[in-house]
C-alpha atoms as a PDB file:
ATOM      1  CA  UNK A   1      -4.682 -59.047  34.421  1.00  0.00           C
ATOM      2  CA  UNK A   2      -5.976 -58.096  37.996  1.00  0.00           C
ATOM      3  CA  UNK A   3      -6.852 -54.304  37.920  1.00  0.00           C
ATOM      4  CA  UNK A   4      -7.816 -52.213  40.391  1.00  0.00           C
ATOM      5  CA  UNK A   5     -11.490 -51.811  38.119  1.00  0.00           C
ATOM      6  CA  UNK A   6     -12.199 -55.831  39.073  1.00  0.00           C
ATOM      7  CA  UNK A   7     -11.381 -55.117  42.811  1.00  0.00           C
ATOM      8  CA  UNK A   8     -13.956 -52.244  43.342  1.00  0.00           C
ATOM      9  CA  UNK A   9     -16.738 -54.152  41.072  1.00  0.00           C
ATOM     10  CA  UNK A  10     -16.551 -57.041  43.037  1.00  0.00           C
ATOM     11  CA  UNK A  11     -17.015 -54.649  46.492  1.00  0.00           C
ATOM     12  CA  UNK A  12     -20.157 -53.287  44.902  1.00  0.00           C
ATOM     13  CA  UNK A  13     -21.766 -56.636  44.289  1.00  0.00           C
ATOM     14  CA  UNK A  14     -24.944 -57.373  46.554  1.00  0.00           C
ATOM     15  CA  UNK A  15     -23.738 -60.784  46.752  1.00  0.00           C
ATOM     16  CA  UNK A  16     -21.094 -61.746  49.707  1.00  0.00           C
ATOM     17  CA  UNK A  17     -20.533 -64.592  48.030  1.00  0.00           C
ATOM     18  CA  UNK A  18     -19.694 -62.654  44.368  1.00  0.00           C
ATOM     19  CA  UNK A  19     -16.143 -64.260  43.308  1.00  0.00           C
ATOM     20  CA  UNK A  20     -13.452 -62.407  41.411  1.00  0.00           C
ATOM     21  CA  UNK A  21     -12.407 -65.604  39.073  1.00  0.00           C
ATOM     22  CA  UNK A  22     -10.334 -66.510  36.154  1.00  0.00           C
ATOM     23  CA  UNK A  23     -11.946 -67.540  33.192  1.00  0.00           C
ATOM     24  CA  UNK A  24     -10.483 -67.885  29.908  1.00  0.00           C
ATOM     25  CA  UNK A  25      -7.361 -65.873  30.296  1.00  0.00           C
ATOM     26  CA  UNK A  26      -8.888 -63.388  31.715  1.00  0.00           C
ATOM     27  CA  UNK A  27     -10.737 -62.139  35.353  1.00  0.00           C
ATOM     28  CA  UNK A  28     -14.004 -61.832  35.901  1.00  0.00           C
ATOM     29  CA  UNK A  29     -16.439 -60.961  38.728  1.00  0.00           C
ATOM     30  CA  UNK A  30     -19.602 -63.096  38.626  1.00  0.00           C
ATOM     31  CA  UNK A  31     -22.260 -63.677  41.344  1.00  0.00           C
ATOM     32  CA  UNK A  32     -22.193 -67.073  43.123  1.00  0.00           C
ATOM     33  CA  UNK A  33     -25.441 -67.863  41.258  1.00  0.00           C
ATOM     34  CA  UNK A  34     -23.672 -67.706  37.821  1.00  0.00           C
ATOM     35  CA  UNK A  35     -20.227 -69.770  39.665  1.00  0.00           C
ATOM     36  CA  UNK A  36     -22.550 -72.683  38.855  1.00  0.00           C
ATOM     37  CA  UNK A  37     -23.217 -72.611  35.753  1.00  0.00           C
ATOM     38  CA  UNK A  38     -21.146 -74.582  32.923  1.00  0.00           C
ATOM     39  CA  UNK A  39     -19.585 -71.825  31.478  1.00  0.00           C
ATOM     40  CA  UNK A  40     -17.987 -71.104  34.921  1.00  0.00           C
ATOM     41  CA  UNK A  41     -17.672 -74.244  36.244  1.00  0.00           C
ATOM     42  CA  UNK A  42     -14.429 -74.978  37.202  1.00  0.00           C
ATOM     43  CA  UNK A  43     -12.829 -71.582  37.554  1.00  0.00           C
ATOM     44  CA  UNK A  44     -10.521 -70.639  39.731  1.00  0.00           C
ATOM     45  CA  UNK A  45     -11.658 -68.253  42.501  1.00  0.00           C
ATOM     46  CA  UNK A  46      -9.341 -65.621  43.361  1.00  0.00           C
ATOM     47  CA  UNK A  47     -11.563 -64.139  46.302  1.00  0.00           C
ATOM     48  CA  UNK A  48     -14.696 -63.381  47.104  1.00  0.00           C
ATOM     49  CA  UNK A  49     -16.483 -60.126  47.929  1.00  0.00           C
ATOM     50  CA  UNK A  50     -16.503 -61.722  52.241  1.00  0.00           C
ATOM     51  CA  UNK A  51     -12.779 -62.464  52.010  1.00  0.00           C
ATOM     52  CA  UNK A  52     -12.087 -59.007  50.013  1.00  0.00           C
ATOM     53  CA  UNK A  53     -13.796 -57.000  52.848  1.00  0.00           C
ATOM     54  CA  UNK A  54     -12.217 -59.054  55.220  1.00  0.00           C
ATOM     55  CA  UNK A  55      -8.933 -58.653  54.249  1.00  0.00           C
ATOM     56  CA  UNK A  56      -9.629 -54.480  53.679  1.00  0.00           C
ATOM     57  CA  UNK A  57     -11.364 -54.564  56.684  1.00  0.00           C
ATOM     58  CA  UNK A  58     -13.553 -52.603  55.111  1.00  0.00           C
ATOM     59  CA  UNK A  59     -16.351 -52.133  52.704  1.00  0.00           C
ATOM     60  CA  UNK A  60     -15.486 -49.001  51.535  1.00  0.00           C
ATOM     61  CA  UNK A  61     -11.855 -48.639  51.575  1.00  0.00           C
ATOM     62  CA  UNK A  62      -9.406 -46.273  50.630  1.00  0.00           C
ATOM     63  CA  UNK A  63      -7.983 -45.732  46.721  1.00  0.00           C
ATOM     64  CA  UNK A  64      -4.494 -46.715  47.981  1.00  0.00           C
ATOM     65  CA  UNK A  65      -5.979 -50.029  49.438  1.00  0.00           C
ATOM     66  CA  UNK A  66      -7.756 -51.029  46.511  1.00  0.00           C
ATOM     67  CA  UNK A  67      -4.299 -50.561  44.441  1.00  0.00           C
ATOM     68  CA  UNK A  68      -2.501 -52.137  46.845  1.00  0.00           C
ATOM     69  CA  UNK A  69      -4.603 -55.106  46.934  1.00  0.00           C
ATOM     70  CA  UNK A  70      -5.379 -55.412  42.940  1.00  0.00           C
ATOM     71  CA  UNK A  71      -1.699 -55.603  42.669  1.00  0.00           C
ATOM     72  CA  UNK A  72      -1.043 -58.806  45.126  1.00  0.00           C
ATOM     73  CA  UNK A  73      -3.921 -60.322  43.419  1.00  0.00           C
ATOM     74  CA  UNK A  74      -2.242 -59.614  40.054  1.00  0.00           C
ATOM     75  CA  UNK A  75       1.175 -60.619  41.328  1.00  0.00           C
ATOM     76  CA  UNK A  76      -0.317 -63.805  42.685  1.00  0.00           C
ATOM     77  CA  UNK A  77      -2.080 -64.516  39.234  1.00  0.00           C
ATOM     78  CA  UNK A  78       1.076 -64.118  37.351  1.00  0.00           C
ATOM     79  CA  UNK A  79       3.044 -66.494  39.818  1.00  0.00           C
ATOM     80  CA  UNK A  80       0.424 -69.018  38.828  1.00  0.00           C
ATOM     81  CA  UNK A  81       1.521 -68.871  35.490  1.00  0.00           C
ATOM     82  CA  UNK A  82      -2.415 -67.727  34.281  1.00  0.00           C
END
């Protein structure tokens, strides 16, 4: 569900405050703008573009980061049962 694609979209969002979410049965990135509008309302938020860098340290981090990372997010998702 969580790809590596949805982790690198989300770092090149303007926005700090972008969200990676779930929607639907799927993931999404939207801006924090859109987070508050009905059809988003409500979603879980997996992370944000601040926590992402945060927790790469980075803006611009390496390929093997942003696999490593899209997997725990996916791994996380599926232990949610989403």
């Amino acid at each position: 569900m969580i790809e590596e694609s949805h982790v690198r979209e989300l770092l090149k969002s303007r926005d700090d405050d972008a969200a990676l979410i779930l929607l639907e049965g799927g993931a999404r990135v939207v801006e924090s703008a859109a987070r508050t509008q009905d059809h988003h309302a409500g979603a879980p938020v997996l992370i944000t573009k601040a926590e992402l860098v945060d927790r790469l340290g980075t803006p611009t981090p390496a390929d093997h980061d942003v696999r490593t990372l899209a997997r725990a997010l996916d791994d996380a998702v599926g232990k949610l049962g989403a």
